[in-house]
Protein backbone atom coordinates (compact mmCIF):
# COMPACT_ATOMS: atom_id res chain seq x y z
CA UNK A 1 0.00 0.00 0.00
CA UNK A 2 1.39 3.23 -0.56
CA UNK A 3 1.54 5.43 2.20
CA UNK A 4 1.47 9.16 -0.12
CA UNK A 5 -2.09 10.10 0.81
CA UNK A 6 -4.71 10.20 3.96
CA UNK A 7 -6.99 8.76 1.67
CA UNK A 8 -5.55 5.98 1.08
CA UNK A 9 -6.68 5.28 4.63
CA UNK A 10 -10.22 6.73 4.44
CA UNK A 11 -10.86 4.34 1.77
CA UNK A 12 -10.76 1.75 4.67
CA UNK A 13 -13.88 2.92 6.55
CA UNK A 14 -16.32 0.63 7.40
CA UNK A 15 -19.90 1.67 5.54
CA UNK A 16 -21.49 2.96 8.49
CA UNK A 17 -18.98 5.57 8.25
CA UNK A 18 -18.98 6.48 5.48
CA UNK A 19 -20.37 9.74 4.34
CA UNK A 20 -19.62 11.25 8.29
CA UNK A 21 -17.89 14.41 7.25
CA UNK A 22 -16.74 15.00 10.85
CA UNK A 23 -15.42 11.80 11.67
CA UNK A 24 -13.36 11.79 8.15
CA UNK A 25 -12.95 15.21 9.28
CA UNK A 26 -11.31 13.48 12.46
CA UNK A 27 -9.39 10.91 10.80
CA UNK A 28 -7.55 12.89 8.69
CA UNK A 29 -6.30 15.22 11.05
CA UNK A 30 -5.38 11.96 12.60
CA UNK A 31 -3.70 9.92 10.05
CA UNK A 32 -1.47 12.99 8.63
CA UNK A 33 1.12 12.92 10.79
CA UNK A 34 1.55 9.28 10.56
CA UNK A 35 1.39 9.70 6.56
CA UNK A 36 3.71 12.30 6.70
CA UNK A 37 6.30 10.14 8.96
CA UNK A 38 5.84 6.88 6.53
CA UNK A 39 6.90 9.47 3.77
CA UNK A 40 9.82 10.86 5.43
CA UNK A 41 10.64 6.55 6.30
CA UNK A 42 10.54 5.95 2.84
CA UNK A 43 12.41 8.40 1.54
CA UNK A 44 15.43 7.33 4.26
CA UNK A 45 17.14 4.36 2.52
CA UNK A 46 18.01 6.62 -0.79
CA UNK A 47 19.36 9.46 1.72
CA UNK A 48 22.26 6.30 2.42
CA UNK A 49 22.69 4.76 -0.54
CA UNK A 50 26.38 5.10 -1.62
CA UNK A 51 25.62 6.97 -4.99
CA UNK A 52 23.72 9.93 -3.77
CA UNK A 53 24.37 10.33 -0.26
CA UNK A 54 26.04 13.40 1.03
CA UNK A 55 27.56 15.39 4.20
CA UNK A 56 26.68 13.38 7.39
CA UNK A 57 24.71 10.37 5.90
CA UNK A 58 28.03 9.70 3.63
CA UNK A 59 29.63 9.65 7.27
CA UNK A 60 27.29 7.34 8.55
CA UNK A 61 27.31 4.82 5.41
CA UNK A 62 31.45 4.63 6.26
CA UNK A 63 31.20 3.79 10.02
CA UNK A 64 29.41 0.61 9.13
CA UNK A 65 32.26 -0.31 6.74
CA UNK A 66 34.80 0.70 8.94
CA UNK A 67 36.22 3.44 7.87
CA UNK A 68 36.57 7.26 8.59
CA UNK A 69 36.22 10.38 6.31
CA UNK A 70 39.52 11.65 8.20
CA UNK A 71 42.88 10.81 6.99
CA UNK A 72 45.47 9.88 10.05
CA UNK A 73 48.22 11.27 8.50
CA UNK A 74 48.05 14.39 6.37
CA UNK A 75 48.20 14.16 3.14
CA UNK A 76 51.02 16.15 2.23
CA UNK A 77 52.03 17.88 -0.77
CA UNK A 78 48.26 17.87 -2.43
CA UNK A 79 46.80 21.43 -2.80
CA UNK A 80 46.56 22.62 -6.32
CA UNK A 81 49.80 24.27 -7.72
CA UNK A 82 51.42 25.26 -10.86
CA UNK A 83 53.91 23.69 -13.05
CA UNK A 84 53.44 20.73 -10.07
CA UNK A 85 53.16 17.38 -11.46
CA UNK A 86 49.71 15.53 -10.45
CA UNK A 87 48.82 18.41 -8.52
CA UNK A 88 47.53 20.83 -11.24
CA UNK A 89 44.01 21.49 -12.85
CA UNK A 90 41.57 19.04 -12.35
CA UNK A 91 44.24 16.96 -10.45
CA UNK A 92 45.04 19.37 -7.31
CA UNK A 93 42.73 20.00 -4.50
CA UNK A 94 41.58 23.14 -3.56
CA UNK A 95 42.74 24.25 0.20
CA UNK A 96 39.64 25.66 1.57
CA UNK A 97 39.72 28.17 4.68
CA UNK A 98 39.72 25.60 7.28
CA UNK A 99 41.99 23.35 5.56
CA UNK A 100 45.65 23.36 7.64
CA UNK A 101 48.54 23.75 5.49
CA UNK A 102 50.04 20.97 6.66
CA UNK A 103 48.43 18.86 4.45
CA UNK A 104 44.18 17.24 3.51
CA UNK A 105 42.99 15.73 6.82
CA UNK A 106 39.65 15.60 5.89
CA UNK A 107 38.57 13.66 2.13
CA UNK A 108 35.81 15.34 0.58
CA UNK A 109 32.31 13.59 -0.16
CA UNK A 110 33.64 12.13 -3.85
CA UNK A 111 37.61 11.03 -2.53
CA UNK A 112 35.36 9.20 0.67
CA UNK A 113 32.72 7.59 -1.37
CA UNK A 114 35.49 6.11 -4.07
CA UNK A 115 37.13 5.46 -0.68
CA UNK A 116 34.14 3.68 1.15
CA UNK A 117 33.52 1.36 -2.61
CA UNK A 118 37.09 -0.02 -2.21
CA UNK A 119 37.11 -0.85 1.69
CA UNK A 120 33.44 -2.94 1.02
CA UNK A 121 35.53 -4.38 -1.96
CA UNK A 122 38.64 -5.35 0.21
CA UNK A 123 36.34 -6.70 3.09
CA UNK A 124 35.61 -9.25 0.42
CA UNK A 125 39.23 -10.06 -0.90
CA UNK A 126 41.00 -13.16 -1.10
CA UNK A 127 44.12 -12.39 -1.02
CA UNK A 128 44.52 -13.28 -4.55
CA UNK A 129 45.87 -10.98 -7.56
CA UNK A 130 42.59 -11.77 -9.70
CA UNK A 131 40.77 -10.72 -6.35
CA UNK A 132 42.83 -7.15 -6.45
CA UNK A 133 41.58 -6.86 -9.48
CA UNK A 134 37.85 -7.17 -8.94
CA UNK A 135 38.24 -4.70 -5.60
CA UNK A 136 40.08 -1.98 -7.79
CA UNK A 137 37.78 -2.23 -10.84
CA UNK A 138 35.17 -1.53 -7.96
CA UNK A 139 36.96 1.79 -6.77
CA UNK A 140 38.74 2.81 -9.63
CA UNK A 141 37.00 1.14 -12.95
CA UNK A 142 38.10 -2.18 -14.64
CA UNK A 143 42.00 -2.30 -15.76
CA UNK A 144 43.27 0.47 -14.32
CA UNK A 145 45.37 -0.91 -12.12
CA UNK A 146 47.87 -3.72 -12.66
CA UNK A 147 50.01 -6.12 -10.24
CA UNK A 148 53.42 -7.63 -11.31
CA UNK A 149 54.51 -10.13 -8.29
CA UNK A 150 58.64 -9.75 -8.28
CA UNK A 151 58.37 -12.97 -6.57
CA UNK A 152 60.56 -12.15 -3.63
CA UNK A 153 58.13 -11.10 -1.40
CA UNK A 154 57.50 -7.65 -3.17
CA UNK A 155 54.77 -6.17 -5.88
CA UNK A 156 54.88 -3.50 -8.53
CA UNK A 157 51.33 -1.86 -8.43
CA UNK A 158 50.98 0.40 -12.01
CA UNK A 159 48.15 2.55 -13.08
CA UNK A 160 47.20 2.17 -16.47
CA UNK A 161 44.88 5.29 -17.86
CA UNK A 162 44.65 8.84 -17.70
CA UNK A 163 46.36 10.03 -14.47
CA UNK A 164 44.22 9.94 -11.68
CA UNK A 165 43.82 13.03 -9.26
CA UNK A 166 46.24 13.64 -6.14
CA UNK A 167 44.04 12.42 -3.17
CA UNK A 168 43.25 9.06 -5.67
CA UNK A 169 47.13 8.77 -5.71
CA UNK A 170 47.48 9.23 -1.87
CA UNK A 171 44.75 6.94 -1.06
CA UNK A 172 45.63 4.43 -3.55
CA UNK A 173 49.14 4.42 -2.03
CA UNK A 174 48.10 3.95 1.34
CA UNK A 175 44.72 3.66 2.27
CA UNK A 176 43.13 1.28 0.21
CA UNK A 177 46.64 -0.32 -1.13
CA UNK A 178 45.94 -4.04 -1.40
CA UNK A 179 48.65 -6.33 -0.72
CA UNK A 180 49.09 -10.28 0.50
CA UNK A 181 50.48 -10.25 4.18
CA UNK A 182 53.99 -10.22 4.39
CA UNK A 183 54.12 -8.76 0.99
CA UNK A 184 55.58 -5.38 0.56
CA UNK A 185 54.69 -2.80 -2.09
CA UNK A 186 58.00 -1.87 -3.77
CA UNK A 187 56.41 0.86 -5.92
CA UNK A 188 53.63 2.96 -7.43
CA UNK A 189 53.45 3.52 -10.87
CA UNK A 190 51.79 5.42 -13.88
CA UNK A 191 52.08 4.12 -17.27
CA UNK A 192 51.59 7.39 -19.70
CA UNK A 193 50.11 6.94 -22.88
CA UNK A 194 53.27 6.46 -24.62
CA UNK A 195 54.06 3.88 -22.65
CA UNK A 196 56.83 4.63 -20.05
CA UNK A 197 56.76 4.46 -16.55
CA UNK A 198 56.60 6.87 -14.07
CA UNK A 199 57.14 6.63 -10.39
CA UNK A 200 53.96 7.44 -8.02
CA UNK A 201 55.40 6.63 -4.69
């Protein structure tokens, strides 16, 4: 039943009320409130759902998975600049007023959603390459991301694609960096469009 008008409910009256003006009168005052709650209740699970969410439901959504919209480190070296490599247009972030200059402490709603996607991802992984895969084409898009195993206890990680924006790079090198236990990542890298390699972290 859908619960968008009173009437919906004064459709339910019995026939010997039917056609009392004051007691539909009555019930409507009634039933409005509690038609104007089961609205706001439906409208809830869309004002959480990963895609759309915003602000203090986003914050909510990443409690449950475990993890916080505030860095523990800074991350350093960020803020838009010029002639800065990874940190220009569209790659940079903007320091807002009560930003400290020592670095981003606090991801904004897009960097923590992306963010959020790849820690439900790597609450599934296991521990495989192919599973890597599957929890970075969650976060970042399918084959974007390689892993080359050096086979001494140590894994090249390369991004294949357009160059992805500074807090991606950050968070990709820390964050939400997947690796077997024991295993170290050696490196970070971006493969241009030419081909060679440069060196992320």
């Amino acid at each position: 039943m859908a619960f968008t008008d009173v009437q919906n409910y004064l459709d339910l009256m019995t026939s010997e009320h039917v056609g009392q003006e004051k007691y539909a009168a009555f019930l409507s005052i009634f039933l409005q409130g509690q038609v104007d709650l089961l609205n706001l209740y439906s409208t809830m699970p869309q004002l959480f759902d990963l895609d759309v969410a915003v602000g203090d439901q986003l914050d909510a959504v990443g409690v449950r998975v475990g993890i916080s919209r505030l860095v523990t480190t800074p991350i350093v070296g960020k803020y838009f600049a010029w002639d800065t490599d990874f940190v220009g247009w569209d790659q940079g972030v903007w320091q807002a007023p009560t930003d400290p200059d020592t670095g981003i402490v606090r991801l904004s709603d897009e960097a923590y959603r992306t963010l959020i996607r790849a820690k439900i991802a790597a609450n599934h992984w296991d521990g495989t390459v192919p599973g890597a895969y599957e929890v970075w084409a969650v976060a970042y898009g399918d084959g974007m991301l390689t892993m080359q195993d050096n086979q001494d206890m140590t894994t090249v990680v390369t991004w294949v694609g357009p160059p992805p924006d500074a807090v991606t790079i950050a968070l990709m090198s820390g964050e939400i960096m997947l690796k077997p236990a024991g295993v170290e990542v050696s490196s970070v890298l971006l493969r241009e469009p030419d081909g060679t390699l440069r060196r992320l972290r």
